[in-house]
Protein backbone atom coordinates (compact mmCIF):
# COMPACT_ATOMS: atom_id res chain seq x y z
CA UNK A 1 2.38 34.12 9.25
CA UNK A 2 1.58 31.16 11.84
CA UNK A 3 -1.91 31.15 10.58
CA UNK A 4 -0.37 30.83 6.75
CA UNK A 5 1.82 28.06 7.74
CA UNK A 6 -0.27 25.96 9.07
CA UNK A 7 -2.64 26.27 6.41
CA UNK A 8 -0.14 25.24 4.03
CA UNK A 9 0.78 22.52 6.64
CA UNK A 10 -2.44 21.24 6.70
CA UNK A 11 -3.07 21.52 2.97
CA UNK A 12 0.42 19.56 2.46
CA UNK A 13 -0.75 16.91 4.52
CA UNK A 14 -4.06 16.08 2.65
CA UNK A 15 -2.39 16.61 -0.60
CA UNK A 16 0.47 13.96 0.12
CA UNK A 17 -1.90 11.45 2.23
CA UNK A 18 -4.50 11.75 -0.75
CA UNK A 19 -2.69 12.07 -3.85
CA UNK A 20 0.68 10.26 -2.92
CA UNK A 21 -1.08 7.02 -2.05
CA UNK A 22 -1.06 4.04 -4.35
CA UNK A 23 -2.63 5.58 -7.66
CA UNK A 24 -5.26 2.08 -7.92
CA UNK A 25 -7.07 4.13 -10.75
CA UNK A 26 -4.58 4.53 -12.71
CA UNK A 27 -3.05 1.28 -12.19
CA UNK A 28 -6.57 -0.74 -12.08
CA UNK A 29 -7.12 1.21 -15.42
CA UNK A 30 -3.78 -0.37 -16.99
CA UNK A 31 -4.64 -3.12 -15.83
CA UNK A 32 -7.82 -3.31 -17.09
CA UNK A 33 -6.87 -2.43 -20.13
CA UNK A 34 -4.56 -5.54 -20.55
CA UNK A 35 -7.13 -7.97 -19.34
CA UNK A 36 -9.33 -6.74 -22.52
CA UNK A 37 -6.95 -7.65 -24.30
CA UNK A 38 -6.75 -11.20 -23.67
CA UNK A 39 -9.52 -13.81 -24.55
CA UNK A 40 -12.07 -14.22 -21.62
CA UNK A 41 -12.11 -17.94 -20.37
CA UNK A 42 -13.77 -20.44 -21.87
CA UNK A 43 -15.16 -21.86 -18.64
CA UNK A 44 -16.59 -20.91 -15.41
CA UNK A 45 -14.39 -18.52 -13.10
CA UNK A 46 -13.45 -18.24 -10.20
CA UNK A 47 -11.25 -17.00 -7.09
CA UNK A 48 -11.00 -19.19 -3.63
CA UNK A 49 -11.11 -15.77 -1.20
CA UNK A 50 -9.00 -16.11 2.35
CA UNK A 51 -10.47 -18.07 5.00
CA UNK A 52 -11.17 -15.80 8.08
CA UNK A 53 -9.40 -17.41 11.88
CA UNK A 54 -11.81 -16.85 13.95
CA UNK A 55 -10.30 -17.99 17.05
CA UNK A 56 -9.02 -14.91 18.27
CA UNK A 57 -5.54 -16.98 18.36
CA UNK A 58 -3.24 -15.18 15.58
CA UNK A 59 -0.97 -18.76 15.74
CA UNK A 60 -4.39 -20.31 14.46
CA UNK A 61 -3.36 -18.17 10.86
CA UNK A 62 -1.32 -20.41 9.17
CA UNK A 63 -4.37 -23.06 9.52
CA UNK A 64 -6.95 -21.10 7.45
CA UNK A 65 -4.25 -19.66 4.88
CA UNK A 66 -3.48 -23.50 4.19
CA UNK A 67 -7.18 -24.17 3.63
CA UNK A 68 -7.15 -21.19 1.38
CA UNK A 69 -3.88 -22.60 -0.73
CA UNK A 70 -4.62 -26.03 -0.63
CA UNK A 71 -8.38 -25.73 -2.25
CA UNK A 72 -7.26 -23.38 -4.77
CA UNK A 73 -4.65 -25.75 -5.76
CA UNK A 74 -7.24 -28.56 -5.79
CA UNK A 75 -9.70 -26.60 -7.91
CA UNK A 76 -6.70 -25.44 -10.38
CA UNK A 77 -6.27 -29.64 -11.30
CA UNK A 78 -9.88 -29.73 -12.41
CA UNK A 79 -10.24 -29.09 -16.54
CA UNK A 80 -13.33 -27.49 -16.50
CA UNK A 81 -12.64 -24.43 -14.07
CA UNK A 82 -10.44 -21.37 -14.43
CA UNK A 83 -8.93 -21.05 -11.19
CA UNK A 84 -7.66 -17.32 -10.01
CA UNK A 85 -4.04 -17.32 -9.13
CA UNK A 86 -3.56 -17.48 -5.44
CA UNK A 87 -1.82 -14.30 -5.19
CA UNK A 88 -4.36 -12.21 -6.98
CA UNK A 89 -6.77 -13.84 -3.83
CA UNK A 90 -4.37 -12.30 -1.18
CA UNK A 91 -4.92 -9.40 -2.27
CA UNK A 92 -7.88 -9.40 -0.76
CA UNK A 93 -5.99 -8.76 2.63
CA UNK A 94 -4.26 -5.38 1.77
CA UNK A 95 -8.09 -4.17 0.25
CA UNK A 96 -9.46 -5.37 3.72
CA UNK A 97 -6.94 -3.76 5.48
CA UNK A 98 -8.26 -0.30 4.03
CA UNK A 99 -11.64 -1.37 4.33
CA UNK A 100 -10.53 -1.66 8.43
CA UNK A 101 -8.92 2.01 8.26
CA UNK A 102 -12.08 3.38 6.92
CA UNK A 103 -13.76 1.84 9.53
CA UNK A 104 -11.15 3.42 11.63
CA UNK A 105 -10.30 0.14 12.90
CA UNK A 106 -6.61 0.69 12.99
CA UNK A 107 -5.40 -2.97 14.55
CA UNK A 108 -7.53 -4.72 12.47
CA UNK A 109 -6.26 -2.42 9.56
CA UNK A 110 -2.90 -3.53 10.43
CA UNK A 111 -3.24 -6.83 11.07
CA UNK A 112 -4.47 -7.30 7.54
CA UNK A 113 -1.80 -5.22 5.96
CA UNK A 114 0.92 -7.20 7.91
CA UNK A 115 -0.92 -10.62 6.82
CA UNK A 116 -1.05 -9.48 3.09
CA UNK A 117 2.89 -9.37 4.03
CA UNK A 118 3.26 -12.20 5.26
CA UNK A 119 1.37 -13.84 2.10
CA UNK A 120 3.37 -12.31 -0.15
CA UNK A 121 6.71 -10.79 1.59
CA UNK A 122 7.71 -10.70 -2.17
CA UNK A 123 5.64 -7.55 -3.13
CA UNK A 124 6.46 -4.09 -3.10
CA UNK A 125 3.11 -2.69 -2.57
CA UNK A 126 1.94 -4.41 0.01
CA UNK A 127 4.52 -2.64 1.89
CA UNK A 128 3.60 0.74 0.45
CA UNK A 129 -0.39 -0.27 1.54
CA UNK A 130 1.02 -1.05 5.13
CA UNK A 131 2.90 2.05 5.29
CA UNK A 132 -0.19 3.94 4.08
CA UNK A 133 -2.48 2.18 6.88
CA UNK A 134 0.37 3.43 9.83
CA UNK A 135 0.40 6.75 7.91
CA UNK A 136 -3.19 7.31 8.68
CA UNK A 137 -2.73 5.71 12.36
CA UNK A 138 -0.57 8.77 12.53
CA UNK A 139 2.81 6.17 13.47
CA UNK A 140 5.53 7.39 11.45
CA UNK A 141 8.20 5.06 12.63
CA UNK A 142 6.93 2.18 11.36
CA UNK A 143 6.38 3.46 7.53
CA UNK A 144 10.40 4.02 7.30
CA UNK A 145 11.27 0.42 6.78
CA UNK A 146 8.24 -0.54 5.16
CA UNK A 147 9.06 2.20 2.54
CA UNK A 148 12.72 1.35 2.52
CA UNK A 149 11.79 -2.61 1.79
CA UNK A 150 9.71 -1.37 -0.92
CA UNK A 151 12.07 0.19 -2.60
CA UNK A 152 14.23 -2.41 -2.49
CA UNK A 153 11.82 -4.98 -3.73
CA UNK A 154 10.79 -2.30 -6.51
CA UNK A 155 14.24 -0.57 -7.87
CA UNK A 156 11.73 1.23 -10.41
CA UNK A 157 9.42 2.37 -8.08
CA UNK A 158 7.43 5.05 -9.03
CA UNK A 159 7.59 9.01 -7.00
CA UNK A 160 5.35 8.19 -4.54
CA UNK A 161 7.49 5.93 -2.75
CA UNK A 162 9.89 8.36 -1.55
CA UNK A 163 7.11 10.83 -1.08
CA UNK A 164 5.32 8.53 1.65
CA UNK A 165 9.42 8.03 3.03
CA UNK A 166 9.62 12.03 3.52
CA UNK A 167 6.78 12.17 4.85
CA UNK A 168 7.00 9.88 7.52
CA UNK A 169 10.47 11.42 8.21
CA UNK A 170 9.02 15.19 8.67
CA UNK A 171 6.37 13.56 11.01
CA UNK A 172 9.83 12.58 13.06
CA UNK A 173 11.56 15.90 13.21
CA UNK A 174 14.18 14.41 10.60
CA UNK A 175 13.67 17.80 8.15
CA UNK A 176 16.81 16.29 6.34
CA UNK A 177 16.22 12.99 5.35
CA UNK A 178 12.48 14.51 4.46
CA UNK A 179 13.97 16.81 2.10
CA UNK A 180 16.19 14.15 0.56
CA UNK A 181 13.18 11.89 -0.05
CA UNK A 182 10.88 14.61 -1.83
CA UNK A 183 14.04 15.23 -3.62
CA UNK A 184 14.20 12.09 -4.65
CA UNK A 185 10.60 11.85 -5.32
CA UNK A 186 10.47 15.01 -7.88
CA UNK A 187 13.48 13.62 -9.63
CA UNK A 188 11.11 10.33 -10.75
CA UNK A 189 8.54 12.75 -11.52
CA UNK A 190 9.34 16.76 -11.57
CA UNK A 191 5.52 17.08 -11.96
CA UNK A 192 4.47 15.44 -8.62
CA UNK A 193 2.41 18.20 -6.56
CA UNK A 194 2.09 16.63 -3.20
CA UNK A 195 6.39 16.31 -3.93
CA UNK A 196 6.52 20.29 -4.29
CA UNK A 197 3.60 20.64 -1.68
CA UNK A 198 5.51 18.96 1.20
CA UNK A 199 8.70 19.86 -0.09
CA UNK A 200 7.80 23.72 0.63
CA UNK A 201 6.15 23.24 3.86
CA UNK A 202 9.97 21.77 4.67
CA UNK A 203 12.07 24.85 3.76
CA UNK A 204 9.10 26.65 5.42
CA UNK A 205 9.77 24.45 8.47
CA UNK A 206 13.38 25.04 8.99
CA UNK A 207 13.12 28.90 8.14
């Protein structure tokens, strides 16, 4: 029975960590598929990517994110370039940030997650990509408000929002809450399997 459990345990977590993350195929796809269909510039491309502080002093960061803002703004007034918006450059941070966590650099992981924040405190995933990095750094606490913020910015977002939120509460000993999220989750989506997969291992923690 103990041996059962924690297979299912352990099966729960690499369904949830791997399937409730950000689905960037399916959204790159949609996206892609609306960029077809608009006409391709008529003149040369281009994206100004984040300047990198490399002064090992974070209050240095506001320096090389104004170089980044201020040339992109200066290439956007000349007629014969299509500039990239600056958001779609930022980015840039929360795919670094990932790139870190592969790396199993956790604090540089972070740091770029919370800078792709601070860029953009406006968007919902970013917090969802931060939450994902502290999932995988294994500290729970942190992905509660980050989840919580998300949903805010994002009243439509999607299951996997509450999914991460359960999560993170079962990896705190808060069965409860955890239950209420993946309830909340499999409402959005009654199909979700890492929803039902964690949601069992629940009822299977509290007996």
């Amino acid at each position: 029975m103990a041996v059962a459990s924690t297979l299912l345990l352990t099966g729960a977590s690499f369904t949830l960590r791997y399937l409730s993350r950000p689905p960037l195929s399916l959204q790159s796809s949609s996206l892609v598929t609306q960029e077809m269909q608009l006409p391709l510039p008529d003149k040369p491309s281009l994206v100004v990517l984040p300047f990198v502080n490399m002064s090992n002093d974070p209050a240095q960061e506001y320096f090389s994110d104004g170089m980044t803002e201020e040339l992109t703004s200066t290439l956007a007034q000349l007629s014969s370039l299509f500039v990239i918006a600056r958001n779609s450059a930022f980015t840039y941070h929360a795919l670094l940030g990932h790139f870190y966590l592969f790396k199993k650099q956790h604090d540089q992981a972070i740091a770029e997650g919370e800078r792709a924040i601070l860029l953009d405190p406006n968007d919902a995933e970013s917090y969802v990509w931060l939450g994902q990095i502290f999932n995988y750094s294994e500290r729970p606490a942190e992905i509660i408000g980050l989840m919580e913020k998300a949903m805010r910015l994002n009243p439509h977002y999607p299951e996997y929002y509450p999914s991460i939120l359960g999560f993170a509460y079962r990896l705190l000993g808060q069965y409860q809450e955890a239950i209420a999220a993946q309830q909340s989750a499999l409402r959005r989506n009654p199909d979700f399997l890492a929803g039902h997969t964690v949601l069992a291992v629940l009822y299977s923690d509290l007996g």
